[in-house]
N, C-alpha and C. Protein backbone atom coordinates (compact mmCIF):
# COMPACT_ATOMS: atom_id res chain seq x y z
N UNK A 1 3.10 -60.29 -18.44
CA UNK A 1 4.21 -59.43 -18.05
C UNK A 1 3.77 -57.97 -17.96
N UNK A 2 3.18 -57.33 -18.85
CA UNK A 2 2.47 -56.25 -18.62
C UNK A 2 1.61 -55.87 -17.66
N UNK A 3 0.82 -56.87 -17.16
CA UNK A 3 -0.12 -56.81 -16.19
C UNK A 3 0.55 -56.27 -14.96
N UNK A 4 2.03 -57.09 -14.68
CA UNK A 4 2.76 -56.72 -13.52
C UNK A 4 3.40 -55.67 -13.54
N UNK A 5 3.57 -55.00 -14.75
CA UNK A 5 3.96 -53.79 -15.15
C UNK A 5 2.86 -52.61 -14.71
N UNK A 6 1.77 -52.93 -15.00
CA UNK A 6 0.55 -51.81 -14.91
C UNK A 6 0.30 -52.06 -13.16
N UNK A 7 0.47 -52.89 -12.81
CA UNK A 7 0.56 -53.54 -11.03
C UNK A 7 1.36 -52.27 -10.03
N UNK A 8 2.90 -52.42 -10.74
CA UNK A 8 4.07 -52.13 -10.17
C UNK A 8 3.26 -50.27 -10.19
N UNK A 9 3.18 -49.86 -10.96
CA UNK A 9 3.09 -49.03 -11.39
C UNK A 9 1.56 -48.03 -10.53
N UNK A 10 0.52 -48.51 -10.30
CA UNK A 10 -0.46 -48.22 -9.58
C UNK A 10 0.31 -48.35 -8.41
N UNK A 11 0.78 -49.45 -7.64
CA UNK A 11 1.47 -49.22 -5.97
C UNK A 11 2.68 -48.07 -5.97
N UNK A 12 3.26 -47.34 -7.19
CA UNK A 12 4.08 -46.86 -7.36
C UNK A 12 3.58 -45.46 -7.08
N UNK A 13 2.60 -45.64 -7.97
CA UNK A 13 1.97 -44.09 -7.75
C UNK A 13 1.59 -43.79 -6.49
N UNK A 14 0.63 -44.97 -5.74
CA UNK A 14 -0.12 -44.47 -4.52
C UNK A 14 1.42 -44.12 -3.51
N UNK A 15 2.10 -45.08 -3.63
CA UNK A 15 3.34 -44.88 -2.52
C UNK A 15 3.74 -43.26 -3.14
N UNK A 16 4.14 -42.68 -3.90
CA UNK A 16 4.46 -41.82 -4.31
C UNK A 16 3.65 -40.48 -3.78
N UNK A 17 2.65 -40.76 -4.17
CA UNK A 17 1.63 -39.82 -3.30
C UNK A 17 1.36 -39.56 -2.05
N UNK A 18 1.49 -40.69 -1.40
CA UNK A 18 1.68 -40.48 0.20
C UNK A 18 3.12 -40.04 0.89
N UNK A 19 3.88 -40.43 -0.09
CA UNK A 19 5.63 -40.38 0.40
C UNK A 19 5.51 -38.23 -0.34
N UNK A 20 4.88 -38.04 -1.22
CA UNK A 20 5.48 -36.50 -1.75
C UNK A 20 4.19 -35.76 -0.56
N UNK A 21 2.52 -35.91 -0.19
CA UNK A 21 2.30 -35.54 0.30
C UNK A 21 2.27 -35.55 2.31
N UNK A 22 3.18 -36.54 2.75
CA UNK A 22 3.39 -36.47 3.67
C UNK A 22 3.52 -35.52 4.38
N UNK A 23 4.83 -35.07 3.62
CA UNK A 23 5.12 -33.80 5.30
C UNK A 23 4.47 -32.65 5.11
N UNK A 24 3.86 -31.81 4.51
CA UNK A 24 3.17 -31.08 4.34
C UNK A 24 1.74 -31.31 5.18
N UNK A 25 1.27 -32.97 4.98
CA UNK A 25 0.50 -33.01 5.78
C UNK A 25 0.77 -33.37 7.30
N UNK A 26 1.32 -33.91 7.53
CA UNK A 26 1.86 -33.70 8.94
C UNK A 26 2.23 -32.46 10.15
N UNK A 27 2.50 -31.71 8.83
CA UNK A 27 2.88 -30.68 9.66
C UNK A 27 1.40 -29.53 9.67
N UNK A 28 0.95 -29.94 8.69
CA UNK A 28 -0.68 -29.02 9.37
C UNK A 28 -1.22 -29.94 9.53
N UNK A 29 -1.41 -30.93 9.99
CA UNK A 29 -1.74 -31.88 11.21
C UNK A 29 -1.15 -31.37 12.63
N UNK A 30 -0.57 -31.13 12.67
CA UNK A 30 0.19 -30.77 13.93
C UNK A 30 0.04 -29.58 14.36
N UNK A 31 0.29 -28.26 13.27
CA UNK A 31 -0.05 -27.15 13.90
C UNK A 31 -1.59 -26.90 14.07
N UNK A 32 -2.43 -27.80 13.53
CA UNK A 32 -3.84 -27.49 13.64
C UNK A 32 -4.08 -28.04 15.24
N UNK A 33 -3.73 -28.80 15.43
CA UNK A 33 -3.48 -29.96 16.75
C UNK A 33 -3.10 -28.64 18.36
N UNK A 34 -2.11 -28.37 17.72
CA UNK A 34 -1.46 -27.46 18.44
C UNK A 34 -2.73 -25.91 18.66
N UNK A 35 -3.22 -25.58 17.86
CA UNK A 35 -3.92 -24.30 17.69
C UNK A 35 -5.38 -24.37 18.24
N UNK A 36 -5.39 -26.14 18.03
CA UNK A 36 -6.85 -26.41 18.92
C UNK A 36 -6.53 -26.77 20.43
N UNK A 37 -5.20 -26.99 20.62
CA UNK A 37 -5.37 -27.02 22.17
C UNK A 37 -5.69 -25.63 22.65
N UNK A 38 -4.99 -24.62 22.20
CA UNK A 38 -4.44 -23.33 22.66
C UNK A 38 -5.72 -22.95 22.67
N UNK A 39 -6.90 -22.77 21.53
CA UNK A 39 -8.24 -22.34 21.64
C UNK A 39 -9.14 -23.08 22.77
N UNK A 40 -8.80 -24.30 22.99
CA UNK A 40 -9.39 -25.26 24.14
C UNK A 40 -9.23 -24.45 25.60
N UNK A 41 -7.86 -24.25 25.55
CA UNK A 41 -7.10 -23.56 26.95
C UNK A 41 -6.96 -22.31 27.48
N UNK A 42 -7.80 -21.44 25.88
CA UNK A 42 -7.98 -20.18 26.06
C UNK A 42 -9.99 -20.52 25.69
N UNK A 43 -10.58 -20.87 25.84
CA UNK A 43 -11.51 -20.87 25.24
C UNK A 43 -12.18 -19.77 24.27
N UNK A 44 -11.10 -19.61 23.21
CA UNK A 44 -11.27 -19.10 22.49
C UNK A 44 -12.19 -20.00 20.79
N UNK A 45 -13.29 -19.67 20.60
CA UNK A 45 -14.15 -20.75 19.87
C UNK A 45 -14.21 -19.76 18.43
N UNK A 46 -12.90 -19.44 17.92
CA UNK A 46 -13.12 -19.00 16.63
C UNK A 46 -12.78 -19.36 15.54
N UNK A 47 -13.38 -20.29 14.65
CA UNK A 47 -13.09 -21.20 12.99
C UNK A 47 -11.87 -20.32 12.83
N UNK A 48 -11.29 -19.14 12.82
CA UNK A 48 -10.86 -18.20 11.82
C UNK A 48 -9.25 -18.73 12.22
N UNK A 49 -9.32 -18.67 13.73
CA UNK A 49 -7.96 -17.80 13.99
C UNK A 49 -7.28 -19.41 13.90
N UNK A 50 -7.97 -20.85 13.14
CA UNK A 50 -7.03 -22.04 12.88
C UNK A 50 -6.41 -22.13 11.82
N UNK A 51 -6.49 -20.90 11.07
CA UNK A 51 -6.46 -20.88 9.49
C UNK A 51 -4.88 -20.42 8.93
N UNK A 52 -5.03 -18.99 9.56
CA UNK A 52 -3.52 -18.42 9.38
C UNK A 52 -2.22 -19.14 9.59
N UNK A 53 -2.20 -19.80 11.14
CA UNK A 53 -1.14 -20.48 11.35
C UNK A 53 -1.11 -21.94 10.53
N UNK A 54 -2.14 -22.66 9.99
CA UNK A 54 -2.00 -23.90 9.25
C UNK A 54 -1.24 -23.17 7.85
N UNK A 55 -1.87 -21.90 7.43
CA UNK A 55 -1.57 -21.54 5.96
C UNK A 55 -0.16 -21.07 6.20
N UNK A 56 0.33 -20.71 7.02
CA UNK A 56 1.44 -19.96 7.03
C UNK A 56 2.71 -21.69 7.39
N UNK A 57 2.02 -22.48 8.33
CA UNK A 57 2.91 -23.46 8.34
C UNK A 57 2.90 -24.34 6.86
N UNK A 58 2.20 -24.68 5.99
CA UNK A 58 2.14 -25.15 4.97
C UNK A 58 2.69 -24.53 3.69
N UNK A 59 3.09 -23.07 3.79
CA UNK A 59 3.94 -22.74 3.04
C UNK A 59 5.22 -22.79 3.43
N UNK A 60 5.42 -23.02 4.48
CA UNK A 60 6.98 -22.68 5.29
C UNK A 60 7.75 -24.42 4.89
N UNK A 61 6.51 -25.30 5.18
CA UNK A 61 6.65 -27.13 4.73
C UNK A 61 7.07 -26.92 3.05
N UNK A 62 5.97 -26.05 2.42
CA UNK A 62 6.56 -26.03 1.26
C UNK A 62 7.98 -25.79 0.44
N UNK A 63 8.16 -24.21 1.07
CA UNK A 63 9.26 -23.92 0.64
C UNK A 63 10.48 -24.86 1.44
N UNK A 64 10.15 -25.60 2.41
CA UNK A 64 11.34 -26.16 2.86
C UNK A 64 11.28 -27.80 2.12
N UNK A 65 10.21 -28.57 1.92
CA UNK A 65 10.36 -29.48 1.17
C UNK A 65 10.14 -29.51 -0.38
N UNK A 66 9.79 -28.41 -0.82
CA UNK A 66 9.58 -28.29 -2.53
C UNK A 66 10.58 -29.24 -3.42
N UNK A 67 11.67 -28.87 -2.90
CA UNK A 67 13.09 -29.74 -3.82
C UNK A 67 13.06 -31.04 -3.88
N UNK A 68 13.01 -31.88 -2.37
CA UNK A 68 12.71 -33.12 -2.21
C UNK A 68 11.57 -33.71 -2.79
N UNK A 69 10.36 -32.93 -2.75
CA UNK A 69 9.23 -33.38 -3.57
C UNK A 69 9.02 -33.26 -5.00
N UNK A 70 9.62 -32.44 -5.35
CA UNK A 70 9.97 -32.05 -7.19
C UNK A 70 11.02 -33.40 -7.72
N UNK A 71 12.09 -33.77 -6.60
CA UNK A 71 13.09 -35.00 -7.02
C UNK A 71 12.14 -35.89 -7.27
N UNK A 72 11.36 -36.53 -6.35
CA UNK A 72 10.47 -37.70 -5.90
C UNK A 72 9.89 -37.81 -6.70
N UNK A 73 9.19 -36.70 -7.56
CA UNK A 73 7.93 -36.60 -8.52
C UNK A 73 8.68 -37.11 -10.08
N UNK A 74 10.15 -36.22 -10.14
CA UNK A 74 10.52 -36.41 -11.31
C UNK A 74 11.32 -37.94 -11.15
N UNK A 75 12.01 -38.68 -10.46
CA UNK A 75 12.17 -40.00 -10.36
C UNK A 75 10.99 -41.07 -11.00
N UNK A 76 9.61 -40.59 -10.14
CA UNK A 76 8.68 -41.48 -10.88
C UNK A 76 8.67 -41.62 -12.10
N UNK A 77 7.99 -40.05 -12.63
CA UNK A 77 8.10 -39.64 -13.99
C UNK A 77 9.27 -40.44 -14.98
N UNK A 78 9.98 -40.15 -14.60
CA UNK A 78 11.39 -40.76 -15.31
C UNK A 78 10.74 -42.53 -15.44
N UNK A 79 11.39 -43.15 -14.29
CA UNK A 79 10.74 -44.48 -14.16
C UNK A 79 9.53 -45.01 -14.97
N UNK A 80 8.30 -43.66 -15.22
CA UNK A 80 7.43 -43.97 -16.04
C UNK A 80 7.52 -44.17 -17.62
N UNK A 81 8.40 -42.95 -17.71
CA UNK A 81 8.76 -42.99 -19.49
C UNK A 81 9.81 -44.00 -19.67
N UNK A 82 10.66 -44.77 -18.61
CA UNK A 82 11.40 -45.65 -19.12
C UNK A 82 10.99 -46.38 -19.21
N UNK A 83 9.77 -46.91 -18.53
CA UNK A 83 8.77 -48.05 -18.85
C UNK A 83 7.81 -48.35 -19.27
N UNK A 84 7.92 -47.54 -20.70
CA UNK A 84 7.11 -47.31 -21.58
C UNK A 84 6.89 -48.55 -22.78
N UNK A 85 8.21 -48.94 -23.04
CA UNK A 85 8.75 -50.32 -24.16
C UNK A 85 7.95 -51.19 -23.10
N UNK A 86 8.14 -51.46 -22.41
CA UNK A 86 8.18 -52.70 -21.12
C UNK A 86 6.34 -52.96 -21.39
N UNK A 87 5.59 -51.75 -21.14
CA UNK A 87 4.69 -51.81 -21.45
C UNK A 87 3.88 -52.05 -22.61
N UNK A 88 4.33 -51.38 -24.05
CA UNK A 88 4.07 -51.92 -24.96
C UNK A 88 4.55 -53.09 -25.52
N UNK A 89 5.39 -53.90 -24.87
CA UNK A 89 5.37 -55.37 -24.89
C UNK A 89 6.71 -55.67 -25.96
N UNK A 90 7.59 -54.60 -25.54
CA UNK A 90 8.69 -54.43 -25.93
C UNK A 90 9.68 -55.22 -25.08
């Protein structure tokens, strides 16, 4: 019974991690996407100028998903300390 406990719990986390770091990554996925066409179409070939707009979109992802990802994180959390007995074979 524990085993499926320590089971549940590893797929819990990884889902968790991909579900809290998603949109953050998506979205500098996208504006990087976006910043390399524009350098393609301007042939502009400079490392630098992909930086600002990813950093500036990844705080903007932040402050707009922080709440949703702080819920998500503390749900697990929670879920974890309640299944704490379960685990010690309580």
């Amino acid at each position: 019974m524990a085993n499926l406990f320590y089971y549940d719990l590893i797929v819990r986390a990884m889902k968790t991690a991909l579900l809290v770091s998603a949109p953050v990554l998506i979205i500098s996925l996208t504006v990087g996407f976006m910043v390399s066409i524009f350098q393609a179409v301007t042939q502009i070939n400079d490392a630098t100028i992909s930086f600002i707009p990813k950093i500036v979109a990844v705080i903007v992802a932040l402050l707009i998903f922080f709440p949703w990802m702080l819920q998500v994180m503390c749900d697990f959390t929670r879920g974890i300390i309640l299944g704490i007995p379960m685990a010690a074979g309580g």
